[in-house]
C-alpha atoms as a PDB file:
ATOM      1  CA  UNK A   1     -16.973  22.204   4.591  1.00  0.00           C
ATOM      2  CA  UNK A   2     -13.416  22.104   6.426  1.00  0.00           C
ATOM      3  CA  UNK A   3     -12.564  19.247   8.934  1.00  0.00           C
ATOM      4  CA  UNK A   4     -13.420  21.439  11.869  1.00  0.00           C
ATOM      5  CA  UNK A   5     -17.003  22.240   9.862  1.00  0.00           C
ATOM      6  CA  UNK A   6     -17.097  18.449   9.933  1.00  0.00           C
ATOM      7  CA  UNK A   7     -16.341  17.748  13.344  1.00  0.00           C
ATOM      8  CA  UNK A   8     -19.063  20.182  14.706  1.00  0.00           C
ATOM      9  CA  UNK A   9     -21.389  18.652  12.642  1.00  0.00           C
ATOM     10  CA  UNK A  10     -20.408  14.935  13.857  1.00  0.00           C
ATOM     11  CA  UNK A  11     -20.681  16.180  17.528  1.00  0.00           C
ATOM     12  CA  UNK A  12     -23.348  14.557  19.689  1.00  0.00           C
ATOM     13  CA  UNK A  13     -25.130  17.899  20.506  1.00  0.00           C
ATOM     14  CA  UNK A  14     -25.123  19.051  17.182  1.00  0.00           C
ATOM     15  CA  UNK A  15     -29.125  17.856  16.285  1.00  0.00           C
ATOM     16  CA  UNK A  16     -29.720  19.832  19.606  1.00  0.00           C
ATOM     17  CA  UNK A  17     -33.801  20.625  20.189  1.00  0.00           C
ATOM     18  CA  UNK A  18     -34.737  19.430  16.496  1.00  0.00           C
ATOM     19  CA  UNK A  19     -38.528  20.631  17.538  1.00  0.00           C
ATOM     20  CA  UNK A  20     -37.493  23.836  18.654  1.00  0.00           C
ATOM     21  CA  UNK A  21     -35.690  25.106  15.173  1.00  0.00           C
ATOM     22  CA  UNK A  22     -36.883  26.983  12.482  1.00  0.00           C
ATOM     23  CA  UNK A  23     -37.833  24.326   9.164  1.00  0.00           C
ATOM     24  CA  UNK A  24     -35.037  26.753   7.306  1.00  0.00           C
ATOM     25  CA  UNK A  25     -32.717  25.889   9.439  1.00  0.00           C
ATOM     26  CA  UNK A  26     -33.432  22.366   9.942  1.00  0.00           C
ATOM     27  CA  UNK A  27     -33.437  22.065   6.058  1.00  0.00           C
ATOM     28  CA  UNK A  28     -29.924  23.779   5.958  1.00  0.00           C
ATOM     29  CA  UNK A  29     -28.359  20.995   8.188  1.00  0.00           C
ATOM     30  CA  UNK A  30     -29.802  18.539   6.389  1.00  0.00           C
ATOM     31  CA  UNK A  31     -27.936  20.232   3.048  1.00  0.00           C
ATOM     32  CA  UNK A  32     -24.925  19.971   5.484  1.00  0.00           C
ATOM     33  CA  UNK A  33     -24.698  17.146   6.440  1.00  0.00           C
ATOM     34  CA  UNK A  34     -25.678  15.659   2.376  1.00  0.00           C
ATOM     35  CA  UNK A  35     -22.709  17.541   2.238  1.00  0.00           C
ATOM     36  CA  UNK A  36     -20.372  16.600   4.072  1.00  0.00           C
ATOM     37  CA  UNK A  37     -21.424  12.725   3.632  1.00  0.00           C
ATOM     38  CA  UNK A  38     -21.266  12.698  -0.352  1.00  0.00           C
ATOM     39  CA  UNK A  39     -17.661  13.585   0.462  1.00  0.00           C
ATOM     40  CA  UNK A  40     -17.045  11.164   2.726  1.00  0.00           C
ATOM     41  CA  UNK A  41     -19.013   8.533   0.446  1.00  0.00           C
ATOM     42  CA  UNK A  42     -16.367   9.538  -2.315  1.00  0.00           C
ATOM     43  CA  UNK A  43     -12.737   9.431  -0.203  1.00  0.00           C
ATOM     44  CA  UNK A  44     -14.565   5.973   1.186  1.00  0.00           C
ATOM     45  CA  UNK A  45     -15.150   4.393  -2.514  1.00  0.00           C
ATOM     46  CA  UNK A  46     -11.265   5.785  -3.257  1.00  0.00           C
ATOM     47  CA  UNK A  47     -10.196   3.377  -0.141  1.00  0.00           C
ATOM     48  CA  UNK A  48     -11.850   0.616  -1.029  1.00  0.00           C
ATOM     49  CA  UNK A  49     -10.774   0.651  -4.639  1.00  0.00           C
ATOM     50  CA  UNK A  50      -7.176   0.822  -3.425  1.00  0.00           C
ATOM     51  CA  UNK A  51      -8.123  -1.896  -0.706  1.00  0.00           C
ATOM     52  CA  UNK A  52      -9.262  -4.117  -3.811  1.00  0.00           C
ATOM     53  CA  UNK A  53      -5.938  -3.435  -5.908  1.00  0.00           C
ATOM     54  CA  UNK A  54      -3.443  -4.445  -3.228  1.00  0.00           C
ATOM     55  CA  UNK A  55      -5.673  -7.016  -1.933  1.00  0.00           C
ATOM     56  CA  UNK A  56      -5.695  -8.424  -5.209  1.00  0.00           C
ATOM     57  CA  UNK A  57      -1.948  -8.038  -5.595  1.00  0.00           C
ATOM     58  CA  UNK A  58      -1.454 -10.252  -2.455  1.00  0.00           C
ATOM     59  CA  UNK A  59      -4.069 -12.896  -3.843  1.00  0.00           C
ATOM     60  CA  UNK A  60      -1.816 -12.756  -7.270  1.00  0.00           C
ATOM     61  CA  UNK A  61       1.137 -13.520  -4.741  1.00  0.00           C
ATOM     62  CA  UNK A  62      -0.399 -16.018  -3.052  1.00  0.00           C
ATOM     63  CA  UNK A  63      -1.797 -18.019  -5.864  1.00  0.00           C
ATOM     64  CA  UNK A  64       2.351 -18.292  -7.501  1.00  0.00           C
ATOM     65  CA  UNK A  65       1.858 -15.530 -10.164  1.00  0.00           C
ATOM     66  CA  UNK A  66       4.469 -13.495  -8.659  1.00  0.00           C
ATOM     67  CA  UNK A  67       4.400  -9.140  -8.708  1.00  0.00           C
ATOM     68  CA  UNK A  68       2.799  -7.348 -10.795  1.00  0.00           C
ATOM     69  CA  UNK A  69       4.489  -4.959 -13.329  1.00  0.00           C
ATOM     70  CA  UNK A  70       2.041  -1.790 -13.955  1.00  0.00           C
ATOM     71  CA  UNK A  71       0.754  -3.536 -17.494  1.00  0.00           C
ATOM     72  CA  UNK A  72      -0.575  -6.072 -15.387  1.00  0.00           C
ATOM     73  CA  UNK A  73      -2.502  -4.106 -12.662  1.00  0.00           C
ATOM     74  CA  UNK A  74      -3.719  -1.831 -15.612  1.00  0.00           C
ATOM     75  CA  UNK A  75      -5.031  -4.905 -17.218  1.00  0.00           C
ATOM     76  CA  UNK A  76      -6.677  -6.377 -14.562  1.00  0.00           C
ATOM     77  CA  UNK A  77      -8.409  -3.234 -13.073  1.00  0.00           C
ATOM     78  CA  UNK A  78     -11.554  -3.887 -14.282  1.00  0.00           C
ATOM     79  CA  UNK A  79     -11.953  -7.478 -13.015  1.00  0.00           C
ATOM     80  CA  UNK A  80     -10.745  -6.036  -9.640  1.00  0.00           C
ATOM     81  CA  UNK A  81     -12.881  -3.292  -9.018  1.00  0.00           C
ATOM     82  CA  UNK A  82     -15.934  -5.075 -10.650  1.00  0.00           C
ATOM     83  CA  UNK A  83     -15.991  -7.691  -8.255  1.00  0.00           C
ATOM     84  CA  UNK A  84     -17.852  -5.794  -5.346  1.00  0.00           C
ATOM     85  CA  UNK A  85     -20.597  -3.855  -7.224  1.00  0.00           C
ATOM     86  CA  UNK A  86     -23.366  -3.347  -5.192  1.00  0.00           C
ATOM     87  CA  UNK A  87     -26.699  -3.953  -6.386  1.00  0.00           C
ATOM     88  CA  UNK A  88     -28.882  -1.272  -7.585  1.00  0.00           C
ATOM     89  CA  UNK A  89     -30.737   0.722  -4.953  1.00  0.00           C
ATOM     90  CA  UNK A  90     -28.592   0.103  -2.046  1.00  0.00           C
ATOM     91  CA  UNK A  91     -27.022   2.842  -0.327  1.00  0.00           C
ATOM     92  CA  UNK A  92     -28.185   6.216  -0.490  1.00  0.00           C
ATOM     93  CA  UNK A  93     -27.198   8.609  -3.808  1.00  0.00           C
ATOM     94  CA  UNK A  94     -25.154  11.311  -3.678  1.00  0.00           C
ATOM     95  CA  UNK A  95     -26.468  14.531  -4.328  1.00  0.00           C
ATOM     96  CA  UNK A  96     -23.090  15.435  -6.289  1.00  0.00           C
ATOM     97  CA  UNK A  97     -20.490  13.676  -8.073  1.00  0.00           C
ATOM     98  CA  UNK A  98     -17.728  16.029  -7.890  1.00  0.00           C
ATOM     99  CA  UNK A  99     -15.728  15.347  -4.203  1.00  0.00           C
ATOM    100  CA  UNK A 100     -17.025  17.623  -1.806  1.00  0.00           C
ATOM    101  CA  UNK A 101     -14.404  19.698   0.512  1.00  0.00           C
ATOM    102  CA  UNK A 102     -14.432  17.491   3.680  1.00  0.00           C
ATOM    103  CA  UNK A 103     -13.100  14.898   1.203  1.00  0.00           C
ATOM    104  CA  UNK A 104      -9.688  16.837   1.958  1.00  0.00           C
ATOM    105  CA  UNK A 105      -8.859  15.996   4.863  1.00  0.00           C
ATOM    106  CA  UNK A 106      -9.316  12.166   3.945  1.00  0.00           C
ATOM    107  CA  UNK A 107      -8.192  12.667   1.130  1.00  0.00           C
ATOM    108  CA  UNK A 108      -4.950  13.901   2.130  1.00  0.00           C
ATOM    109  CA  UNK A 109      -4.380  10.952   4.795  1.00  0.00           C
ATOM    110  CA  UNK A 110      -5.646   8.536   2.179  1.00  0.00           C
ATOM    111  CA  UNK A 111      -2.832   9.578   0.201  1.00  0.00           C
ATOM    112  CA  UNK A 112      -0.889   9.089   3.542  1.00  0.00           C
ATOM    113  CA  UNK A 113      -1.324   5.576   3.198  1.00  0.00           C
ATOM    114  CA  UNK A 114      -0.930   4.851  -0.412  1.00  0.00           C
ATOM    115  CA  UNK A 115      -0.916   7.258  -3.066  1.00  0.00           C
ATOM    116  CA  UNK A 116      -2.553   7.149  -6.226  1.00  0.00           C
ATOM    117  CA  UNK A 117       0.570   6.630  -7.942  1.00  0.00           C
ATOM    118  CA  UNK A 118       1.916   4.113  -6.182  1.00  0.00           C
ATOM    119  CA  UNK A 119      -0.574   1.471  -7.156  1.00  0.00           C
ATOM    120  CA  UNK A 120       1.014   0.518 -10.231  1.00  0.00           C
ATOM    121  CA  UNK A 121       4.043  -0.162  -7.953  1.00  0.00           C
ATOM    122  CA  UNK A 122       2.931  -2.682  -6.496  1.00  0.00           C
ATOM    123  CA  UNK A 123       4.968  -5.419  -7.409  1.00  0.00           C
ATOM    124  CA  UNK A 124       8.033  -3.641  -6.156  1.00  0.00           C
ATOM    125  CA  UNK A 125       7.014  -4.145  -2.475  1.00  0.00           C
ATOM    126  CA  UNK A 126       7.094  -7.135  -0.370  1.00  0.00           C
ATOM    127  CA  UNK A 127       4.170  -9.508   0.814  1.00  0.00           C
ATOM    128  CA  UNK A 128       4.775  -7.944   4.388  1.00  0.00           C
ATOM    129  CA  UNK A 129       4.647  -4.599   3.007  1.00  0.00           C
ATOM    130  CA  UNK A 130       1.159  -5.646   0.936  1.00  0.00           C
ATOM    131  CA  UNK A 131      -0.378  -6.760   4.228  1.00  0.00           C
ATOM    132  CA  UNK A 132       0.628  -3.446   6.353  1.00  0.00           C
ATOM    133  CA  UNK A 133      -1.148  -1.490   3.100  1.00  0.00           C
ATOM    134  CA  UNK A 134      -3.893  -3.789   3.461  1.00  0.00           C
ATOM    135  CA  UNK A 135      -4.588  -3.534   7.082  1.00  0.00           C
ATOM    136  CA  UNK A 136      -4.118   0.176   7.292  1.00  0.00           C
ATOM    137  CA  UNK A 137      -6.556   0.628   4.300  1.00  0.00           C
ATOM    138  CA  UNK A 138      -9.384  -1.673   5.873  1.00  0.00           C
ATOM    139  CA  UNK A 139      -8.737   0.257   9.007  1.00  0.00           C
ATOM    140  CA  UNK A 140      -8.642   3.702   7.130  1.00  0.00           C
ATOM    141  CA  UNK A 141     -11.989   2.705   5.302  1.00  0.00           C
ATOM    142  CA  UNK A 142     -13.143   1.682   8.950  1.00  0.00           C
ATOM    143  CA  UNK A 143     -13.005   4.757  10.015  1.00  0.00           C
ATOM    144  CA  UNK A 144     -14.239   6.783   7.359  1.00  0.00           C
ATOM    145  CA  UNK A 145     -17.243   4.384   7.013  1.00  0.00           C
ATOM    146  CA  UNK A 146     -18.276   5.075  11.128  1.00  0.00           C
ATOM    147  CA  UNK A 147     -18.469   8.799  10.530  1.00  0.00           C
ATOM    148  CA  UNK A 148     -20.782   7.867   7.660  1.00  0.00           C
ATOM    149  CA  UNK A 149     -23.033   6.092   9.431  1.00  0.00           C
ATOM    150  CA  UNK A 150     -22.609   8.940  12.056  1.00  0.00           C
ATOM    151  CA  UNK A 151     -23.854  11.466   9.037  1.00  0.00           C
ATOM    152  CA  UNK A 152     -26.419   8.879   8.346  1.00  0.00           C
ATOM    153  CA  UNK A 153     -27.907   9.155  11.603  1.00  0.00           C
ATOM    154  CA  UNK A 154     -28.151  12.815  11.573  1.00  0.00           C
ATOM    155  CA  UNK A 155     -29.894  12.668   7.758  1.00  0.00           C
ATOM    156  CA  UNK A 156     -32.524  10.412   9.271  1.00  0.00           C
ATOM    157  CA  UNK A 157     -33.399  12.278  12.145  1.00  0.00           C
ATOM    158  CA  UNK A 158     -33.848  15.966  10.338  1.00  0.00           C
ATOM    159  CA  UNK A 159     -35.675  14.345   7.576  1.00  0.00           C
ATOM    160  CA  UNK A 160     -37.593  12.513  10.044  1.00  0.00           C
ATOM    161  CA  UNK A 161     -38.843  15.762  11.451  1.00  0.00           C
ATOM    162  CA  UNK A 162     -39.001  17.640   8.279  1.00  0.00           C
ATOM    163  CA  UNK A 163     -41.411  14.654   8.063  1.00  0.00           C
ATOM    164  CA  UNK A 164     -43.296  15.043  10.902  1.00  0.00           C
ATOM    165  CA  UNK A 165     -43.809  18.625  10.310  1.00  0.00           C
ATOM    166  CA  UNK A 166     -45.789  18.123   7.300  1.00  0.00           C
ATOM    167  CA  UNK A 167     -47.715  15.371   8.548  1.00  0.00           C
ATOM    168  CA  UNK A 168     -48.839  17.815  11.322  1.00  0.00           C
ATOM    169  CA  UNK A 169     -49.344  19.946   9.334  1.00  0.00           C
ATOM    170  CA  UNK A 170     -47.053  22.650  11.200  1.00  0.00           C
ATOM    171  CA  UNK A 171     -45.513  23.572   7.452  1.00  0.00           C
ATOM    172  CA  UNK A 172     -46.801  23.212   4.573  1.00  0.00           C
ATOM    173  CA  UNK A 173     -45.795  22.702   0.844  1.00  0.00           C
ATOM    174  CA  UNK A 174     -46.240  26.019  -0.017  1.00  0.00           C
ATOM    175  CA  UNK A 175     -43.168  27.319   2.971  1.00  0.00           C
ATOM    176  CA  UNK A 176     -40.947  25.129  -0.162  1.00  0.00           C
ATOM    177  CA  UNK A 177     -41.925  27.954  -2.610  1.00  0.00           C
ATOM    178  CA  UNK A 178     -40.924  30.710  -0.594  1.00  0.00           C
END
């Protein structure tokens, strides 16, 4: 799914007459949108993972220990992106693991920001320069985070009346096998 792909399927209009549409069809946006949100979910994790290894570099900073060489921010990776584990069964699971293409776009302006790379230069920048990564990445994950919930939205109201369709009995199990 391309940015533009995305975009129509963020826009308000795009769950249109949900009662008027073929199950098929109501089934294939709900793929869509899966879709496009497991690729969002993924460029989102990336920014907050990057949000935790500056933030932490700045906390470092502030606490007298001075930059970070990359042996150091190597080292410590896996206290700082352990920290914020969510609990089990929060969130919803995404249907693939591998990034999904509306993941480029973000992708590519998540690099924007701060490059994979870069993090284990770190300690070459200034405190100033930490706290411009940090507030762009919060605000970057900010964003990407609202069209999730957007997606969200859209999930729960075509599996709501993929729902309601066999509670009424208007399909059946057996349309699944066709």
């Amino acid at each position: 799914m391309a940015s533009d792909e995305l975009d129509r399927v963020l826009e308000s209009d795009y769950l249109g007459d949900l009662q008027a549409r073929p199950i098929e069809e109501i089934r294939a946006m709900r793929d869509e949108c899966r879709h496009a949100e497991d690729g969002l979910s993924y460029v989102r994790r990336q920014a907050q993972g990057r949000l935790d290894i500056v933030a932490s570099e700045l906390e470092r900073r502030a606490e007298g220990k001075g930059p970070s060489d990359a042996g150091d921010i190597v080292e410590m990776l896996p206290e700082i992106l352990g920290h914020n584990v969510q609990a089990p069964g929060l969130g919803r699971l995404a249907t693939s693991l591998e990034p999904a293409d509306p993941a480029m776009q973000f992708s590519v302006e998540l690099e924007g920001i701060l490059h994979e790379s870069s993090l284990t230069g770190l300690g070459q920048i200034t405190d100033d320069e930490l706290r411009q990564l940090v507030d762009r990445l919060t605000e970057y994950e900010r964003t990407v985070s609202e069209r999730r919930r957007a997606l969200h939205d859209r999930l729960d109201a075509l599996q709501a009346e993929i729902v309601r369709r066999y509670k009424t009995g208007e399909v059946s199990v057996e349309s699944l096998l066709r």
